[in-house]
Protein backbone atom coordinates (compact mmCIF):
# COMPACT_ATOMS: atom_id res chain seq x y z
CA UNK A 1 0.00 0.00 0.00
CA UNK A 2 2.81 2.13 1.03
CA UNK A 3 4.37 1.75 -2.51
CA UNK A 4 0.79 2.86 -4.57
CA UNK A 5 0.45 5.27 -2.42
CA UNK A 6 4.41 7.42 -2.66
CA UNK A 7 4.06 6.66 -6.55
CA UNK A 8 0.71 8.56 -6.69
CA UNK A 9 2.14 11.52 -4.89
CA UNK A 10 3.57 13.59 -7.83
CA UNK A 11 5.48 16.63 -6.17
CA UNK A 12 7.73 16.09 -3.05
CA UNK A 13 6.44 18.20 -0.75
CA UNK A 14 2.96 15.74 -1.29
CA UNK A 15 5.02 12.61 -0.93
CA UNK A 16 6.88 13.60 2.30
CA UNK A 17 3.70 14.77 3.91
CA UNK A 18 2.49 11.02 2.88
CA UNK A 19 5.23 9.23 3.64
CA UNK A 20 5.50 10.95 7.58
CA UNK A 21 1.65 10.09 7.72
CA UNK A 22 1.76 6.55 6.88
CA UNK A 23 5.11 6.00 9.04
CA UNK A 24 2.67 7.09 12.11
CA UNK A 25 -0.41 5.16 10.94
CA UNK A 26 2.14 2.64 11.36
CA UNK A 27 3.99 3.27 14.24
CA UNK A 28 0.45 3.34 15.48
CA UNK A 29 -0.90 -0.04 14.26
CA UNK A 30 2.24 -1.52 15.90
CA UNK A 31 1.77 0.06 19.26
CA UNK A 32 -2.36 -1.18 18.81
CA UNK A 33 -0.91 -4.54 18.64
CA UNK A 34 2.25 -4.37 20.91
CA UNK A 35 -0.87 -3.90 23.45
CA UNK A 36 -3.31 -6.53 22.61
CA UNK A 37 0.05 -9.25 22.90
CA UNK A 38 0.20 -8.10 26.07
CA UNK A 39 -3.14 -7.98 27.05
CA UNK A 40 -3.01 -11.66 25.98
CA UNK A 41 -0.22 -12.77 27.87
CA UNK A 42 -1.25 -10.71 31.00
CA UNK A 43 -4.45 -12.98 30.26
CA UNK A 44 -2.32 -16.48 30.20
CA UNK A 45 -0.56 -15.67 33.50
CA UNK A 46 -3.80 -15.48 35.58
CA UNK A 47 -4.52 -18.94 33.88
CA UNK A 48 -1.31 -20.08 35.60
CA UNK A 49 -1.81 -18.91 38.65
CA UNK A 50 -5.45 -20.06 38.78
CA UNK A 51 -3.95 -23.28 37.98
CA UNK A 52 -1.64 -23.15 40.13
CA UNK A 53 -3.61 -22.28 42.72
CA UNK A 54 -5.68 -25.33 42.05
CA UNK A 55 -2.61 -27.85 41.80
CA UNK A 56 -1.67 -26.52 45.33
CA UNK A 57 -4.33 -28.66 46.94
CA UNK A 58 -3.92 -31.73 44.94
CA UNK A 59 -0.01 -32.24 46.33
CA UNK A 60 -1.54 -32.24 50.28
CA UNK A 61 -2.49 -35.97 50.19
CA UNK A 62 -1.18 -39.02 48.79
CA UNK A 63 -4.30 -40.76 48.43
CA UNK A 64 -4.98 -41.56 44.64
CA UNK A 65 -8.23 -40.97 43.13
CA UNK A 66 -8.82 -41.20 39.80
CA UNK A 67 -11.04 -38.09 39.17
CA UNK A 68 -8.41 -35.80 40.85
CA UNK A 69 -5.71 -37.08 38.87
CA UNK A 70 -6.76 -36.95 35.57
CA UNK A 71 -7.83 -32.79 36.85
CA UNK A 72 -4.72 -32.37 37.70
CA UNK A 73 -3.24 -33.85 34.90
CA UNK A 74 -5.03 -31.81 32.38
CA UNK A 75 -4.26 -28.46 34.52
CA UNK A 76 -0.05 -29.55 33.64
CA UNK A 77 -1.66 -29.75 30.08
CA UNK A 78 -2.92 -26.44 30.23
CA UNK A 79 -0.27 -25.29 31.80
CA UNK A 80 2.26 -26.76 29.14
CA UNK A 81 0.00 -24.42 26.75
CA UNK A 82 0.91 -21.51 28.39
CA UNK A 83 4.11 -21.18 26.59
CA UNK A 84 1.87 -19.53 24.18
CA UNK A 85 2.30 -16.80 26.53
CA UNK A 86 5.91 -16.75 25.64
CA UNK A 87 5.21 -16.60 21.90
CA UNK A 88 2.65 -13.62 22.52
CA UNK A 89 5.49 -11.85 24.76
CA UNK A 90 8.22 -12.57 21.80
CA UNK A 91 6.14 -11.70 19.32
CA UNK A 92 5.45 -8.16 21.13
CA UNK A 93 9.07 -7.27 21.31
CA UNK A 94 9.59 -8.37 18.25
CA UNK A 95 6.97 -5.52 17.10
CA UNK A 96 8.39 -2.95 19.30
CA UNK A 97 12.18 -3.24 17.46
CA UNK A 98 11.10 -3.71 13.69
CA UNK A 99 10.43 -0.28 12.52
């Protein structure tokens, strides 16, 4: 878009003004999404320490009941997902040094 756009612009003075307007609309677009990766990984961490919360418990008692273990073996599950939080983190600061 950038491209059709500075071609279109015939005198300088058009093209700069363009050209400092769409490096903002972008700086901008990456900032709108440098938050919403964190908003998402803010998101995964109070999954973790909900679950972790919940996993506290099952360690107390070394009786072994079914039910309980397979919850508790899911919650590792979903906590092994939470490296998606760690993609959503990269993936932020990756935003924040390309310009």
């Amino acid at each position: 878009m950038r491209n059709v756009v500075l071609q279109s612009a015939l005198d300088c003075g058009c093209r700069d003004k363009v050209h400092d307007a769409l490096r903002e609309l972008e700086d901008f677009e990456r900032q709108r999404n440098v938050v919403k990766l964190l908003a998402a990984a803010r998101e995964e961490r109070r999954k973790i320490g909900l679950l972790t919360d919940m996993l506290s418990d099952f360690a107390e008692d070394d009786t072994v009941d079914e039910g309980v273990v397979e919850t508790a073996s899911l919650m590792f599950l979903d906590i092994a997902a939470a490296q998606e939080g760690s993609r959503i983190l990269r993936e932020a600061r990756s935003f924040k040094t390309c310009k």
